[in-house]
N, C-alpha and C. Protein backbone atom coordinates (compact mmCIF):
# COMPACT_ATOMS: atom_id res chain seq x y z
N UNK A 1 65.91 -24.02 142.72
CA UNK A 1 67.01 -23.07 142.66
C UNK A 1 67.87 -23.22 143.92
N UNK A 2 68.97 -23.10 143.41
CA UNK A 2 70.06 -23.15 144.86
C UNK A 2 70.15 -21.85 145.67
N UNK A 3 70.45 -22.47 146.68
CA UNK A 3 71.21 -20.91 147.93
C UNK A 3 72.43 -21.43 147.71
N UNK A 4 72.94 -19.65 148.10
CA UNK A 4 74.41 -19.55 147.57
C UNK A 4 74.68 -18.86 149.40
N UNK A 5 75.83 -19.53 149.62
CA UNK A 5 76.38 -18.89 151.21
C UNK A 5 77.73 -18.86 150.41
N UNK A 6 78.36 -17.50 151.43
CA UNK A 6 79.66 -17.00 151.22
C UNK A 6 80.38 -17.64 152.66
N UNK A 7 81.26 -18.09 152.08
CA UNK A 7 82.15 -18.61 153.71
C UNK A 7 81.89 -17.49 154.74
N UNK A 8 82.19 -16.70 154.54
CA UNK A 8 82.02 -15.19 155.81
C UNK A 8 80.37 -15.15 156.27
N UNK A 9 79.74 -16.05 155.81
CA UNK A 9 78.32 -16.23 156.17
C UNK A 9 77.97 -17.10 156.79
N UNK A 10 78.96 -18.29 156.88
CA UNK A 10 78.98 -19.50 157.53
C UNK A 10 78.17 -19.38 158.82
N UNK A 11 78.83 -18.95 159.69
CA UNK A 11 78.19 -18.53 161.60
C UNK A 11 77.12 -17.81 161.48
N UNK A 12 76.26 -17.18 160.76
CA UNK A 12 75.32 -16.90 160.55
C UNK A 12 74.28 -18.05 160.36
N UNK A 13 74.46 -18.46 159.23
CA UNK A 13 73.79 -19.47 158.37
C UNK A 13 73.27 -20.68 159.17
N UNK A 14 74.62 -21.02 160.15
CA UNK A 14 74.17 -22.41 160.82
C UNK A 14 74.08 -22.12 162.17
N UNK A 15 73.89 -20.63 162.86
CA UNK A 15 73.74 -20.27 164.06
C UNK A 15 71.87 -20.36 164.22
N UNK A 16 70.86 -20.43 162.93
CA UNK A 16 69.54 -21.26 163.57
C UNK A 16 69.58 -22.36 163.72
N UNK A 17 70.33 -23.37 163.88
CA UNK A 17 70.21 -24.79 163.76
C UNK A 17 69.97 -25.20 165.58
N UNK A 18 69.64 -26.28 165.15
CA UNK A 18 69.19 -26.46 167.21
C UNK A 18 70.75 -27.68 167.29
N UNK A 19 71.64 -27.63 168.41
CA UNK A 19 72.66 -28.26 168.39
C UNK A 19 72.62 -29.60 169.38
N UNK A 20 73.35 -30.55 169.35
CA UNK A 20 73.84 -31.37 168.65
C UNK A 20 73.44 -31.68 166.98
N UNK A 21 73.65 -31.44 166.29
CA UNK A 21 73.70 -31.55 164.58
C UNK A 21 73.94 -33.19 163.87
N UNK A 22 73.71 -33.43 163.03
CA UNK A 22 74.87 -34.64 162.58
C UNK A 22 74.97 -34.54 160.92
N UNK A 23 76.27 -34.96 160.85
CA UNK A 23 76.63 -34.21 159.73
C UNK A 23 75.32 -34.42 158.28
N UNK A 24 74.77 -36.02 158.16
CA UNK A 24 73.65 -36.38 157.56
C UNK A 24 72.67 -35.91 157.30
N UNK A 25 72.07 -35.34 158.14
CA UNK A 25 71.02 -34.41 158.94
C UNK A 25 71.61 -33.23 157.64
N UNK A 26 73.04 -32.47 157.81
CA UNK A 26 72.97 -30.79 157.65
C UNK A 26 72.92 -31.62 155.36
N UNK A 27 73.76 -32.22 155.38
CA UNK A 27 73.99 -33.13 154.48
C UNK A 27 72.25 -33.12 153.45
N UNK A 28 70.97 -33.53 154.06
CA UNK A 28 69.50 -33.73 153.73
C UNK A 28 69.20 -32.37 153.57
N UNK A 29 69.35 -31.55 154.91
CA UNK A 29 68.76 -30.10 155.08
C UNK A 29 69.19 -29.07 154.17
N UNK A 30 70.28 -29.51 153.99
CA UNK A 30 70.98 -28.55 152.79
C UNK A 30 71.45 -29.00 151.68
N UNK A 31 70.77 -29.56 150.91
CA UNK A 31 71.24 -29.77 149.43
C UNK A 31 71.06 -29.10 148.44
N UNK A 32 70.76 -28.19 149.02
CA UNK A 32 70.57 -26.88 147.58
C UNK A 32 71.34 -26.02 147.83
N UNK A 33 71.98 -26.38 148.78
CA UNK A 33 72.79 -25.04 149.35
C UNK A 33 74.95 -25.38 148.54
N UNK A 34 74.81 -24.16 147.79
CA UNK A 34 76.55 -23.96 147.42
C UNK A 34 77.20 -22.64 147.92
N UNK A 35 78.08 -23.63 148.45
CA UNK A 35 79.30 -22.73 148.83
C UNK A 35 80.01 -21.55 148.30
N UNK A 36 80.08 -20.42 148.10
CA UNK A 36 80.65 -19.60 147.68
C UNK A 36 82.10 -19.36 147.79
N UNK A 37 83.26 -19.97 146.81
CA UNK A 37 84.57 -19.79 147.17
C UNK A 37 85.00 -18.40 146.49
N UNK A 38 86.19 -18.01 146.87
CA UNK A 38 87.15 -17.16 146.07
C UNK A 38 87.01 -17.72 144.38
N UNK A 39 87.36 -18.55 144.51
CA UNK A 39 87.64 -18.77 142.96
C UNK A 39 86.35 -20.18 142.16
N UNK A 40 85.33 -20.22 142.94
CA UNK A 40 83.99 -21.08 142.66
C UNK A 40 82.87 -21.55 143.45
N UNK A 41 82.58 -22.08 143.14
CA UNK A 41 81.83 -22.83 144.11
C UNK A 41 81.74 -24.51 144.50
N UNK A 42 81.23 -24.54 144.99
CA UNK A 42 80.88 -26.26 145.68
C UNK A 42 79.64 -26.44 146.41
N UNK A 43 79.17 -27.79 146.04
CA UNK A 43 78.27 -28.13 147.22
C UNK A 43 78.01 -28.54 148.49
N UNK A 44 77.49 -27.35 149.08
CA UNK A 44 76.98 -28.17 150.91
C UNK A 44 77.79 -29.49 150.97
N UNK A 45 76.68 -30.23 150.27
CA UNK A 45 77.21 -31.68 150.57
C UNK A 45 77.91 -32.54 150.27
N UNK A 46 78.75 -32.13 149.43
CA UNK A 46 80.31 -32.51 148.56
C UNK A 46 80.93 -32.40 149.67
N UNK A 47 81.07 -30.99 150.13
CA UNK A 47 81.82 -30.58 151.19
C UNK A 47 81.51 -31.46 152.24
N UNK A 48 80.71 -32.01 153.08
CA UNK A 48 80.55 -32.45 154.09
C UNK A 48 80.62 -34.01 153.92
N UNK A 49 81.04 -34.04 152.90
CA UNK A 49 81.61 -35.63 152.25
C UNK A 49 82.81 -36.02 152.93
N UNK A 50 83.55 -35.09 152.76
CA UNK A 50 84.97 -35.13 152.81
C UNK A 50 85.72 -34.53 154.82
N UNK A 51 84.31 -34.69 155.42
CA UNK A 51 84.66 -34.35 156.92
C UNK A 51 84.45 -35.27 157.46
N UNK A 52 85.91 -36.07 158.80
CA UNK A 52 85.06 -37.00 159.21
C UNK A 52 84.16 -36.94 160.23
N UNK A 53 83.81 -35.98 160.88
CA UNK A 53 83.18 -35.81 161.76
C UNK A 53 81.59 -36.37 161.65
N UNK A 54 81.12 -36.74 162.53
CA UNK A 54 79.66 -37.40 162.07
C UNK A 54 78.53 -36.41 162.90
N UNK A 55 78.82 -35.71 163.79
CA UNK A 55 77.90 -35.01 164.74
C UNK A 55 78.88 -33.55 164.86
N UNK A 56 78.06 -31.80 164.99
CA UNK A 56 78.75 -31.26 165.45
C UNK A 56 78.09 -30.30 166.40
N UNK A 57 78.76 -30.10 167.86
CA UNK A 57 78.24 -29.83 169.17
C UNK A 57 77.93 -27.96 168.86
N UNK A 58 78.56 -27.38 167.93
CA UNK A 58 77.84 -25.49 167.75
C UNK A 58 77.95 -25.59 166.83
N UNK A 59 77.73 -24.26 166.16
CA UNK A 59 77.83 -23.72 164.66
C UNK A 59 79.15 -23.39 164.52
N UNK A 60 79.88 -22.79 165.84
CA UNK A 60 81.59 -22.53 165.34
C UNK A 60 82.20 -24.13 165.37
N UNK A 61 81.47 -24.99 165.74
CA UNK A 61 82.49 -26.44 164.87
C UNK A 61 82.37 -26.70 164.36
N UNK A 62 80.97 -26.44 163.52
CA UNK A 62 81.13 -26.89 162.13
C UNK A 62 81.15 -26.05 161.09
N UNK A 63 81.34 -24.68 161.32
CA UNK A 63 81.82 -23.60 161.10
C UNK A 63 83.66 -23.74 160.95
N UNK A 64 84.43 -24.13 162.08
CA UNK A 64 85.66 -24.71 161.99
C UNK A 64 85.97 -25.81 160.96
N UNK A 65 84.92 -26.90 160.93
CA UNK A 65 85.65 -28.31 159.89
C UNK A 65 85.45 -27.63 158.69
N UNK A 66 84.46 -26.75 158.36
CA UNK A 66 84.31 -27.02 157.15
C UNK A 66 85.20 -25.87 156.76
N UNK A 67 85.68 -25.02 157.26
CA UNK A 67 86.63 -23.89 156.88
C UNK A 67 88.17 -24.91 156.63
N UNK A 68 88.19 -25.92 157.60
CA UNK A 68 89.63 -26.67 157.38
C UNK A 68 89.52 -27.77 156.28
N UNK A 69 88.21 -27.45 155.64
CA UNK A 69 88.03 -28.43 154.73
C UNK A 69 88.16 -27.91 152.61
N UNK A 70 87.29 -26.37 153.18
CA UNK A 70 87.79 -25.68 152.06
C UNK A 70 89.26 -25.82 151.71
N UNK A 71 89.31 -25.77 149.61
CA UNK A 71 90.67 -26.02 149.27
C UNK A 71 91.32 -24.16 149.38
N UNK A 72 92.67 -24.22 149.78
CA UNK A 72 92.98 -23.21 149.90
C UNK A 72 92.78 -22.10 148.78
N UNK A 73 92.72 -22.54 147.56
CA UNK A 73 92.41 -21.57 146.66
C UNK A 73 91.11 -21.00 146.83
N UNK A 74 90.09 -21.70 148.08
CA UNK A 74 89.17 -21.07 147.73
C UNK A 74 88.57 -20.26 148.45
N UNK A 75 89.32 -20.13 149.41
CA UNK A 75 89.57 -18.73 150.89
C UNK A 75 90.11 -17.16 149.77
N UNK A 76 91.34 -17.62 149.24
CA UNK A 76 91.89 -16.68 148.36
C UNK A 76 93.07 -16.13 148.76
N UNK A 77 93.50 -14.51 148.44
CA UNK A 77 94.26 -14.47 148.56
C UNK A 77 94.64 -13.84 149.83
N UNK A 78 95.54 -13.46 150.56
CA UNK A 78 95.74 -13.02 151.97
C UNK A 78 95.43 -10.96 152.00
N UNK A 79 94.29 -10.89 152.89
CA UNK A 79 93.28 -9.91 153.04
C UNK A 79 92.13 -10.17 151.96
N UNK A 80 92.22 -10.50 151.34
CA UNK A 80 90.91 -11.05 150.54
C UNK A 80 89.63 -11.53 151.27
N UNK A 81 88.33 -10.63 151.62
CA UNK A 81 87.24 -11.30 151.64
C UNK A 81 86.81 -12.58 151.78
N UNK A 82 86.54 -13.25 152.54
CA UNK A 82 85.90 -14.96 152.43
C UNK A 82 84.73 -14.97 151.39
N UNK A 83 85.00 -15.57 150.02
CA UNK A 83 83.72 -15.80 149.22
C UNK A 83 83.37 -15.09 148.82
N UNK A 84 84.08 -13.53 148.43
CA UNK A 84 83.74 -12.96 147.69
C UNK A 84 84.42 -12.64 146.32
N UNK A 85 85.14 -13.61 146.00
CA UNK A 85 85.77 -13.27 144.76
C UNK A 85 86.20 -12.43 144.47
């Protein structure tokens, strides 16, 4: 069964991780894990397909790529909740 994270859960989620990270690594560790958008979902590691970053130094940077990586429809609409539809 999958875990479901809501973007607004992000800094939570990857604030146990021990840092330096690499993206491969979160890529293995989390493959059950989907993203919760406004308007669907996606996978962990779909998402981290499409970043080029290969290593990330906290949880707010990779907390940052992957927020600049979400498609805008899936933040939503402006005051809208992160990931909660």
């Amino acid at each position: 069964m999958s875990r479901r994270v809501k973007l607004n859960e992000l800094g939570e989620f990857f604030g146990q991780l021990e840092y330096p990270v690499a993206r491969e690594r979160l890529a293995d560790e989390f493959d059950d894990v989907d993203l919760v958008y406004a308007d669907g979902e996606e996978s962990l590691p779909t998402l981290l397909d499409r970043i080029e970053y290969e290593t990330f130094e906290s949880p707010g940077d990779l907390t940052t790529e992957i927020m600049n990586t979400v498609p805008v429809e899936g933040v939503g609409e402006p005051g809208q909740s992160e990931g909660e539809g």
